[in-house]
PDB file of N, CA and C in Angstrom:
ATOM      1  N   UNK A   1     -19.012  -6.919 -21.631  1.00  0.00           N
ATOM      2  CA  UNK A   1     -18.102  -7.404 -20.618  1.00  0.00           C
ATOM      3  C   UNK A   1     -17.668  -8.818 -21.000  1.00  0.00           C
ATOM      4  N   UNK A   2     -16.179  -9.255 -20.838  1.00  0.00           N
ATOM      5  CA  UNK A   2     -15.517 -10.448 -21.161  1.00  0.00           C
ATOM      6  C   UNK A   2     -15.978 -11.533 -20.239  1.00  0.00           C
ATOM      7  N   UNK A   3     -16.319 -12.551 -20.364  1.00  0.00           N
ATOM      8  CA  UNK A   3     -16.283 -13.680 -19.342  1.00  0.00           C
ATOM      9  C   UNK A   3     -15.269 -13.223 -18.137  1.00  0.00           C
ATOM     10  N   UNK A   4     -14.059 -12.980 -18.127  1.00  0.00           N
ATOM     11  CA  UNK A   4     -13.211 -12.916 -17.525  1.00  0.00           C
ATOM     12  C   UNK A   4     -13.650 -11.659 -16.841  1.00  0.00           C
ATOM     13  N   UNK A   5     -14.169 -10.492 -17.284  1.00  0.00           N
ATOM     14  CA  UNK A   5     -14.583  -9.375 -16.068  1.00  0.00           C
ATOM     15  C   UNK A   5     -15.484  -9.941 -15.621  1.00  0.00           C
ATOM     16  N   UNK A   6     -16.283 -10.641 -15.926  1.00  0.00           N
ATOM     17  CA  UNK A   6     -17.697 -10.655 -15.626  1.00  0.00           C
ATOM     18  C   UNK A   6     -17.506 -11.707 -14.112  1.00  0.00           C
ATOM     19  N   UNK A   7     -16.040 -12.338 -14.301  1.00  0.00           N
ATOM     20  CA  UNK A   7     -15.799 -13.916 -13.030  1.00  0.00           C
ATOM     21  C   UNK A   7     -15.322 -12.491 -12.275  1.00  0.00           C
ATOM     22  N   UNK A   8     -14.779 -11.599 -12.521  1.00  0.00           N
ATOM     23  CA  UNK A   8     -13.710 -10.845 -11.547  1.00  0.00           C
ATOM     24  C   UNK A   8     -15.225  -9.842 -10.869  1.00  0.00           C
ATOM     25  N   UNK A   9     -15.913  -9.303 -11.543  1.00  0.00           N
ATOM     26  CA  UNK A   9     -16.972  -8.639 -11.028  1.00  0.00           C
ATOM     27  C   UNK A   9     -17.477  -9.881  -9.585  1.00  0.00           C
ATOM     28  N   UNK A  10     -18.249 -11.023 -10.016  1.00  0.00           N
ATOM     29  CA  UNK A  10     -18.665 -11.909  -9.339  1.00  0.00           C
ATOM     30  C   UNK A  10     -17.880 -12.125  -7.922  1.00  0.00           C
ATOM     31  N   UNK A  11     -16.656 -12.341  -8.476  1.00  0.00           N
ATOM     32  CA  UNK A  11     -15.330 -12.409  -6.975  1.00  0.00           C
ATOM     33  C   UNK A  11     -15.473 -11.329  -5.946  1.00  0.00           C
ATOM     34  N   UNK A  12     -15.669 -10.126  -6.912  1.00  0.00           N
ATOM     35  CA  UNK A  12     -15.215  -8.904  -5.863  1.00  0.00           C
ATOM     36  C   UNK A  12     -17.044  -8.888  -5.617  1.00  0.00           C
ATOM     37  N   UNK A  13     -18.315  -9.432  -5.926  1.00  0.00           N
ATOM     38  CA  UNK A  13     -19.356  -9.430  -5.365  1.00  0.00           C
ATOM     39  C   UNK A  13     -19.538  -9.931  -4.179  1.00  0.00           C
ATOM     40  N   UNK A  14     -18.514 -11.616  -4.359  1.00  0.00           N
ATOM     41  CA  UNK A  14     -18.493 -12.482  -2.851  1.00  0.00           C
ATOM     42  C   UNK A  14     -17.830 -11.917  -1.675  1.00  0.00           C
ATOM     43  N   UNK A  15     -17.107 -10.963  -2.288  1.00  0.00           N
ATOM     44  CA  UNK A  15     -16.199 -10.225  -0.959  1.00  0.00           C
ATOM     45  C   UNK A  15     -17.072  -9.184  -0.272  1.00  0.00           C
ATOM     46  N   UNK A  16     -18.082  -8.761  -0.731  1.00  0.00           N
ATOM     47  CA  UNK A  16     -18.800  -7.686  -0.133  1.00  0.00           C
ATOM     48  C   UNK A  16     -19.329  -8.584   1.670  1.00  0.00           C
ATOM     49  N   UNK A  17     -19.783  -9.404   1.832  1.00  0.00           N
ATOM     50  CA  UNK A  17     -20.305  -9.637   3.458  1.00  0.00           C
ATOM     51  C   UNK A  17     -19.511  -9.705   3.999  1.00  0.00           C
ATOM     52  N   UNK A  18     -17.759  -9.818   3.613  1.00  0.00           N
ATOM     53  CA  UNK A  18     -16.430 -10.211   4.713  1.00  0.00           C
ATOM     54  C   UNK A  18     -16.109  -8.361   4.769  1.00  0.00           C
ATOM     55  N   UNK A  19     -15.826  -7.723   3.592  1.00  0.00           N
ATOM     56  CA  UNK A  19     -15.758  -6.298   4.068  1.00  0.00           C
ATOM     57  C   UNK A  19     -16.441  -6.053   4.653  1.00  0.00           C
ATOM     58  N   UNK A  20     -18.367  -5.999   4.600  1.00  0.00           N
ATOM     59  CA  UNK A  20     -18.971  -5.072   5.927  1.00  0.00           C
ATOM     60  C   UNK A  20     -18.717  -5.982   7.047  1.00  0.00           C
ATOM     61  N   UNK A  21     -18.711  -7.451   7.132  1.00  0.00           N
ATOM     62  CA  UNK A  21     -18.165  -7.735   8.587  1.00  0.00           C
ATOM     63  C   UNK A  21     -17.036  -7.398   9.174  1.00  0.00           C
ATOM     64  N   UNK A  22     -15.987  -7.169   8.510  1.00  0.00           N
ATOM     65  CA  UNK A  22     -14.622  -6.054   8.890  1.00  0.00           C
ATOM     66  C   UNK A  22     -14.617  -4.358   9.311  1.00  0.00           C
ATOM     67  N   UNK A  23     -15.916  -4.226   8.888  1.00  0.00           N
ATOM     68  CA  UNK A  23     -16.370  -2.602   9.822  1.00  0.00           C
ATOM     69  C   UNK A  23     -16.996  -3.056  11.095  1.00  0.00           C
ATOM     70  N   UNK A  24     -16.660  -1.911  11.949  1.00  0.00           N
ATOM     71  CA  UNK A  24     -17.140  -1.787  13.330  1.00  0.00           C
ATOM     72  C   UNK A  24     -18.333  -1.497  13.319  1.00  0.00           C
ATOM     73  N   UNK A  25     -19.065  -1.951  14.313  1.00  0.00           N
ATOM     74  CA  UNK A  25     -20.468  -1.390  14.543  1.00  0.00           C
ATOM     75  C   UNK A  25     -21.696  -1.319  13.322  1.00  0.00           C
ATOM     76  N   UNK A  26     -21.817  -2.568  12.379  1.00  0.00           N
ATOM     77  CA  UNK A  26     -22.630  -2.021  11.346  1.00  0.00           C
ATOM     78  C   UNK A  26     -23.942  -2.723  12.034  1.00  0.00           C
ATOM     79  N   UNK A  27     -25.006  -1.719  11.855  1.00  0.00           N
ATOM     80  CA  UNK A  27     -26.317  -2.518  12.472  1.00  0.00           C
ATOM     81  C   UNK A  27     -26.889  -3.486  11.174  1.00  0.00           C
ATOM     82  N   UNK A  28     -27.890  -4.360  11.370  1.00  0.00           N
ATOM     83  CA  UNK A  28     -28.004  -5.255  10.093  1.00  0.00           C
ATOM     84  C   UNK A  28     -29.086  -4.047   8.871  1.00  0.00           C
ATOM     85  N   UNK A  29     -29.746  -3.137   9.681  1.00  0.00           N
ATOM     86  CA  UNK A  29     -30.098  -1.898   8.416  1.00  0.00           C
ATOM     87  C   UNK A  29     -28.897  -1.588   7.666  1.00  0.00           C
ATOM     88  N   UNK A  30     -27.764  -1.129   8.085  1.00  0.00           N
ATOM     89  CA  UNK A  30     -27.015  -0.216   7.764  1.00  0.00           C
ATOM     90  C   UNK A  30     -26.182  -1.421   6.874  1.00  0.00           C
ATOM     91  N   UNK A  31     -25.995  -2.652   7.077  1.00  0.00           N
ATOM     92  CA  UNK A  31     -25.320  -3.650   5.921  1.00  0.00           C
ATOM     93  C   UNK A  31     -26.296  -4.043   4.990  1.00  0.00           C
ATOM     94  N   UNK A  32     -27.510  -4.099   5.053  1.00  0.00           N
ATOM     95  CA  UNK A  32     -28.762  -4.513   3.831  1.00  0.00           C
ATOM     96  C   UNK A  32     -28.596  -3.277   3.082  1.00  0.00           C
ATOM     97  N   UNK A  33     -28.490  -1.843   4.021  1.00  0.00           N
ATOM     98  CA  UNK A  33     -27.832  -0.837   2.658  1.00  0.00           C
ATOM     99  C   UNK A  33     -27.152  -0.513   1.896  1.00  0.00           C
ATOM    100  N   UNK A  34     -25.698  -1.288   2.204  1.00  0.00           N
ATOM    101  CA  UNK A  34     -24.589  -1.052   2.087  1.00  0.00           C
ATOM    102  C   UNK A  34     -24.280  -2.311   0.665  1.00  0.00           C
ATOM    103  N   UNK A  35     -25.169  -3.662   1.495  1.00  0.00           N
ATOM    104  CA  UNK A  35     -25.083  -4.343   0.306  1.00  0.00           C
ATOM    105  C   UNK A  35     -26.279  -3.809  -0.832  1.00  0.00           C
ATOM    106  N   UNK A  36     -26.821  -3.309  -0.381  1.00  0.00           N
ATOM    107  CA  UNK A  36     -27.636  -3.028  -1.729  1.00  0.00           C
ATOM    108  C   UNK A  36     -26.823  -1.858  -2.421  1.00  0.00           C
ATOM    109  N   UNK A  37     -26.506  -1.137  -2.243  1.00  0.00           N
ATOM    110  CA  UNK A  37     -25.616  -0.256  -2.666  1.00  0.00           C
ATOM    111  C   UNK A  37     -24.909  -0.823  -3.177  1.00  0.00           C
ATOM    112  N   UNK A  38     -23.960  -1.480  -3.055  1.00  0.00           N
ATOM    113  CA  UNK A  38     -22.926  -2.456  -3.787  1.00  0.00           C
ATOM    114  C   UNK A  38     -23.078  -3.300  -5.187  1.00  0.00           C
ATOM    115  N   UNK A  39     -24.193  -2.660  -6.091  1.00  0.00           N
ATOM    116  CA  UNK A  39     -24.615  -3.154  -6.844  1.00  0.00           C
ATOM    117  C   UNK A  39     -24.027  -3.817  -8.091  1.00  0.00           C
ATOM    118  N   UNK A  40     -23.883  -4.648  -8.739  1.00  0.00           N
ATOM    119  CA  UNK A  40     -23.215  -5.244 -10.084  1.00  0.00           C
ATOM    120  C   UNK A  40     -22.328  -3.655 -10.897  1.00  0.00           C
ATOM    121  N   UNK A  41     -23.566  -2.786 -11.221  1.00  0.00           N
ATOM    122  CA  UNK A  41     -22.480  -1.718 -11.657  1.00  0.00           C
ATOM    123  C   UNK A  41     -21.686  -0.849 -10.717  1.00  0.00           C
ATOM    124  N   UNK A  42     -21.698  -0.799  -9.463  1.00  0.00           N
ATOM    125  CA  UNK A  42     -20.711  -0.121  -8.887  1.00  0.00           C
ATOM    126  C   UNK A  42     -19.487  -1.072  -8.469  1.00  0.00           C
ATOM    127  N   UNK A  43     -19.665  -1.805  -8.612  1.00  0.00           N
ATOM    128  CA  UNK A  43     -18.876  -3.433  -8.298  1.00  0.00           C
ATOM    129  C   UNK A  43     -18.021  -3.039 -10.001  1.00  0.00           C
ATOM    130  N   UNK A  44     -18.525  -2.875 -10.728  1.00  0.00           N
ATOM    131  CA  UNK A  44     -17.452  -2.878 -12.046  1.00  0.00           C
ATOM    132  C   UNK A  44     -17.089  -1.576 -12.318  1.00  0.00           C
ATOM    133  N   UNK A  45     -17.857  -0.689 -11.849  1.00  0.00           N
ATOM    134  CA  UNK A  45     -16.773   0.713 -11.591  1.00  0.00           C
ATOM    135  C   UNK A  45     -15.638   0.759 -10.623  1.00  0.00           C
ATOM    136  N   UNK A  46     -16.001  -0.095  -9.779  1.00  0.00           N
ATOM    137  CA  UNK A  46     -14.558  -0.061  -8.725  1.00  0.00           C
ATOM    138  C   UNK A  46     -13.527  -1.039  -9.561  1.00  0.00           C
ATOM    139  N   UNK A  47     -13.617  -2.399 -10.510  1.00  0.00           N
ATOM    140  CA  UNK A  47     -13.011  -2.779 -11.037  1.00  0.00           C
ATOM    141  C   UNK A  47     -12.339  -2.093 -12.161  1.00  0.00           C
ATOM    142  N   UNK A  48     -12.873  -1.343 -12.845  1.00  0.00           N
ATOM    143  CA  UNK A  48     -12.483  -0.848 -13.845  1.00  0.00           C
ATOM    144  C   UNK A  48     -11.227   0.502 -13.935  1.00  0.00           C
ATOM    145  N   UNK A  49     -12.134   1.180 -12.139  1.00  0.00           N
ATOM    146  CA  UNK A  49     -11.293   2.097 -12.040  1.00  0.00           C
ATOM    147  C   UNK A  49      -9.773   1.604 -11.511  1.00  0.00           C
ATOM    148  N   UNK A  50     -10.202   0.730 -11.123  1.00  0.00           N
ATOM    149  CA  UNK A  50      -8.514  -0.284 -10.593  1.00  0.00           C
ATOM    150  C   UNK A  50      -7.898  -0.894 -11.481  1.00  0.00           C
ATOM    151  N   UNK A  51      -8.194  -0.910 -12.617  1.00  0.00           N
ATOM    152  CA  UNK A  51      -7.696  -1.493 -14.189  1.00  0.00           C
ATOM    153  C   UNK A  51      -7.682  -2.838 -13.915  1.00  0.00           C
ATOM    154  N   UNK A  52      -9.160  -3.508 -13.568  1.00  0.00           N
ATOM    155  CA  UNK A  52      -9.983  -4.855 -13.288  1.00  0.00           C
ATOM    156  C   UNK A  52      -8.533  -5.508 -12.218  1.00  0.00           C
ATOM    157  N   UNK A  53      -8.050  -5.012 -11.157  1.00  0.00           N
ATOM    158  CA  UNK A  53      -7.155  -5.664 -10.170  1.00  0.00           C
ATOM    159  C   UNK A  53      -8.318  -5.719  -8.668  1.00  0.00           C
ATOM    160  N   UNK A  54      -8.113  -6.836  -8.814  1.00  0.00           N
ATOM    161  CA  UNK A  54      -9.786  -7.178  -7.411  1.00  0.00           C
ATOM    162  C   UNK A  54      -9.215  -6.765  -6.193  1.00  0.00           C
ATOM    163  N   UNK A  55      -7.688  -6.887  -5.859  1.00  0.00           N
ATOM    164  CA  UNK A  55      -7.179  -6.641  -4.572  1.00  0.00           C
ATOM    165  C   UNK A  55      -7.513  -5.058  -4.221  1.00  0.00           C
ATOM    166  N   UNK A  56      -6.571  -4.287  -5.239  1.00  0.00           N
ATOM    167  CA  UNK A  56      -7.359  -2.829  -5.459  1.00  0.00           C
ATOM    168  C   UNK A  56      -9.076  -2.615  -5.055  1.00  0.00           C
ATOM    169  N   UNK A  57      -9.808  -3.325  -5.892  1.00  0.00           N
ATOM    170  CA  UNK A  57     -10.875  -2.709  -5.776  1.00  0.00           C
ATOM    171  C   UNK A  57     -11.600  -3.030  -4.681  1.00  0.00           C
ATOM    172  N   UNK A  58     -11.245  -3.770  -4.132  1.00  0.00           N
ATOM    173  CA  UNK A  58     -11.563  -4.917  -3.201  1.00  0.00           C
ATOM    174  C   UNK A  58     -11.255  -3.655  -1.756  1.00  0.00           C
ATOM    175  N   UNK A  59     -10.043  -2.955  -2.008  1.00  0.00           N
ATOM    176  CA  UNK A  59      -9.418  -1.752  -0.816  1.00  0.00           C
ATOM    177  C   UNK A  59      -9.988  -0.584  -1.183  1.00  0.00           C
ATOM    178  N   UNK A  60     -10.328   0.109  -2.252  1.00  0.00           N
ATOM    179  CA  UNK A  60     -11.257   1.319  -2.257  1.00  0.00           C
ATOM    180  C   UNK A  60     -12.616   0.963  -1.827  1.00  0.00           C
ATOM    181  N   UNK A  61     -13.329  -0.151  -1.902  1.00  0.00           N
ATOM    182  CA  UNK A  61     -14.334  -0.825  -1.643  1.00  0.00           C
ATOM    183  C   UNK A  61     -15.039  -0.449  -0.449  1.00  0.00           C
ATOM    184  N   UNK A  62     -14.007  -1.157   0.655  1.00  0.00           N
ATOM    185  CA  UNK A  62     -13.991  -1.229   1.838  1.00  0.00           C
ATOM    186  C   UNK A  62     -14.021   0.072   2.134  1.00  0.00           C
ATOM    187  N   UNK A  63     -13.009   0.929   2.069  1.00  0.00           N
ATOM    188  CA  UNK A  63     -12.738   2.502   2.451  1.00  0.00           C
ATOM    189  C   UNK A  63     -14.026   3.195   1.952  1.00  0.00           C
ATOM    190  N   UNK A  64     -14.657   3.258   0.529  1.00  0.00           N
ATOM    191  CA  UNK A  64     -15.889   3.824   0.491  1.00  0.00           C
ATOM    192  C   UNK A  64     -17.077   3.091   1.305  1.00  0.00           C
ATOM    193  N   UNK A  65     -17.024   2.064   1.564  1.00  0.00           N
ATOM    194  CA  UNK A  65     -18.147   1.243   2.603  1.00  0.00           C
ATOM    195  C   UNK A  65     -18.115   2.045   3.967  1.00  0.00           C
ATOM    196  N   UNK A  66     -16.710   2.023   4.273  1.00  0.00           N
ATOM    197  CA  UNK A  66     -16.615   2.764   5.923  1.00  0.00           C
ATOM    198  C   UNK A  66     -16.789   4.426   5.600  1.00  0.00           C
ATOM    199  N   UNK A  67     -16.604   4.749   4.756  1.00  0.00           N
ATOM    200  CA  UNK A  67     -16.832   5.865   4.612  1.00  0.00           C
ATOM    201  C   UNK A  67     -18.597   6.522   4.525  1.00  0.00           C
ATOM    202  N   UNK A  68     -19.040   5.747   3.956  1.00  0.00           N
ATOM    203  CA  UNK A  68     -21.028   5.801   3.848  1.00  0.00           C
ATOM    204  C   UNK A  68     -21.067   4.975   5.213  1.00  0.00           C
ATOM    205  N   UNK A  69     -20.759   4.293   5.607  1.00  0.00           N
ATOM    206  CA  UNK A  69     -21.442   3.986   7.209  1.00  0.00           C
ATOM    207  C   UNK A  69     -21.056   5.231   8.296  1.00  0.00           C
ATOM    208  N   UNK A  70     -19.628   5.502   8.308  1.00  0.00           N
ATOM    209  CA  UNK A  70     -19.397   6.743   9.148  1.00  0.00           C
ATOM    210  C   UNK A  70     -20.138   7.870   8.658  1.00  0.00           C
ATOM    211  N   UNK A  71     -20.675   8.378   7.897  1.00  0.00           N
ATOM    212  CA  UNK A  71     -21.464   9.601   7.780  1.00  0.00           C
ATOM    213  C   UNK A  71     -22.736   9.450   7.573  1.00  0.00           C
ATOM    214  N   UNK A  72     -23.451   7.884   7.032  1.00  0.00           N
ATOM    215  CA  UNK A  72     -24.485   7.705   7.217  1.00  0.00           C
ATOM    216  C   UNK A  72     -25.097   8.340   5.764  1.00  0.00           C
ATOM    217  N   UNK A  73     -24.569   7.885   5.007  1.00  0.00           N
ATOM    218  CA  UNK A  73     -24.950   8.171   3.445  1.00  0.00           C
ATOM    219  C   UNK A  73     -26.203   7.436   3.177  1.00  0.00           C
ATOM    220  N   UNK A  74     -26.371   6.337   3.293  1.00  0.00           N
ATOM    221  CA  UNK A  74     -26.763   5.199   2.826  1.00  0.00           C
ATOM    222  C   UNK A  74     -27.977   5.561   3.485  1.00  0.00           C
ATOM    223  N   UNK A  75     -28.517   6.162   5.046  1.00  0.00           N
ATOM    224  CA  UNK A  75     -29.718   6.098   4.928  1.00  0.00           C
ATOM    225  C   UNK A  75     -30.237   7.410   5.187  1.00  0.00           C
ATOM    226  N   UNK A  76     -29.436   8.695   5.462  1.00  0.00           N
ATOM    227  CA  UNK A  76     -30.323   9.745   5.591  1.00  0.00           C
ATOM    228  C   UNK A  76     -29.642  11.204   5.288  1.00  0.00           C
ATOM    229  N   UNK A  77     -28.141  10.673   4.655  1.00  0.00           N
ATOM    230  CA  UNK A  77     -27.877  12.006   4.100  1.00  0.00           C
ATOM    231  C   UNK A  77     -28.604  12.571   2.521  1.00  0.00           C
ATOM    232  N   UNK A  78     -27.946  11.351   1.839  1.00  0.00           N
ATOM    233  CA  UNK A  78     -29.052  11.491   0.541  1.00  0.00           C
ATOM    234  C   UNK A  78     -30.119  12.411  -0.111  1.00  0.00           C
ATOM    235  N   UNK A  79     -30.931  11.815   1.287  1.00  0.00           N
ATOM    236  CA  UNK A  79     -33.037  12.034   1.354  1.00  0.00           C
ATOM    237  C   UNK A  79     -32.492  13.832   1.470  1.00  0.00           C
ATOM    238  N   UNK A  80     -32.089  13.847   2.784  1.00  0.00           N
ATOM    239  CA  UNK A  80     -32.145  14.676   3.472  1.00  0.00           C
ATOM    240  C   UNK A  80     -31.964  16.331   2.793  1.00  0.00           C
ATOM    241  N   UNK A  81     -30.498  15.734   2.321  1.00  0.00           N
ATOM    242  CA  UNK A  81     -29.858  17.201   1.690  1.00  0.00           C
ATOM    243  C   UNK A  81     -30.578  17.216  -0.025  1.00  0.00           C
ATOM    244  N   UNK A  82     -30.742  15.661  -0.793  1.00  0.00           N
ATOM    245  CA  UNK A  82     -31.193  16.053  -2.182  1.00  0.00           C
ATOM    246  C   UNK A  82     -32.693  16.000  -2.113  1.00  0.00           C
ATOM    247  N   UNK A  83     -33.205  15.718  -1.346  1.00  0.00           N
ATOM    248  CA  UNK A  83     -34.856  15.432  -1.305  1.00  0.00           C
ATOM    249  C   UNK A  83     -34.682  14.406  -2.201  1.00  0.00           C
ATOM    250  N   UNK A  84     -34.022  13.130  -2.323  1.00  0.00           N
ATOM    251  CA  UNK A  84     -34.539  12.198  -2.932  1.00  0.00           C
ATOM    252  C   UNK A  84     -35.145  11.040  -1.597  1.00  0.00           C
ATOM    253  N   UNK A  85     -36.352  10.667  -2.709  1.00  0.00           N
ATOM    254  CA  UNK A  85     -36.512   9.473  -2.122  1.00  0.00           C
ATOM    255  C   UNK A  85     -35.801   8.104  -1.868  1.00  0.00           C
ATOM    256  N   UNK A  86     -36.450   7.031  -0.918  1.00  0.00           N
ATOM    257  CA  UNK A  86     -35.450   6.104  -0.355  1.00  0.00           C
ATOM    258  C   UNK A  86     -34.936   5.034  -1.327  1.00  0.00           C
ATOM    259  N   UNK A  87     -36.037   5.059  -2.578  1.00  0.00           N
ATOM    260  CA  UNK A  87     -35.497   4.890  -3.612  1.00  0.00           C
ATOM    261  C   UNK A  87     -33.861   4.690  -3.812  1.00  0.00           C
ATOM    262  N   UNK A  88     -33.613   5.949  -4.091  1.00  0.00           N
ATOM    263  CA  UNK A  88     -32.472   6.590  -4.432  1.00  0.00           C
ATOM    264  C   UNK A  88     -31.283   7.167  -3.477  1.00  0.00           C
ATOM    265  N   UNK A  89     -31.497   6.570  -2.253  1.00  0.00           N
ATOM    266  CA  UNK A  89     -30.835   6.953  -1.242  1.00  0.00           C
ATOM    267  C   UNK A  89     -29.610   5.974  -1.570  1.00  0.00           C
ATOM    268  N   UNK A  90     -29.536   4.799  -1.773  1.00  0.00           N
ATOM    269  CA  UNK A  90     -28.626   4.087  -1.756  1.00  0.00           C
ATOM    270  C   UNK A  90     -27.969   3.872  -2.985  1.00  0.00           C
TER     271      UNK A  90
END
């Protein structure tokens, strides 16, 4: 990774607590998951898949965030349907 992805990864890292504070109703479990989920490599898969444009990734971001809080990915679909542990839930 270039210096230059690596500042754009970092940017779109700082934006992660203003997106989950822009969802409704997140309890503080359901944002400690959400940021953990949000990890350095899914942070540069959303960049990459946006051809490194932060505004882009920055809007699929958000939409997959509300999307695992509305169905509740993050803490018990996962386990539930793959039998993985909590590990691997997020």
């Amino acid at each position: 990774m270039t210096p230059e992805q690596q500042k754009l990864v970092n940017d779109l890292r700082s934006e992660v607590p203003s997106l989950l504070s822009s969802l409704r109703n997140v309890s503080p479990e359901e944002s400690l998951h959400l940021q953990q989920w949000a990890s350095e490599e899914r942070l540069t898969e959303f960049l990459e898949d946006s051809e490194w444009d932060t505004w882009a990734a920055s809007f699929k971001l958000k939409q997959t965030l509300l999307w695992r809080k509305e169905i509740g990915l993050q803490t018990k679909v996962a386990p539930a349907i793959f039998g993985l542990d909590s590990a691997y839930a997020c």
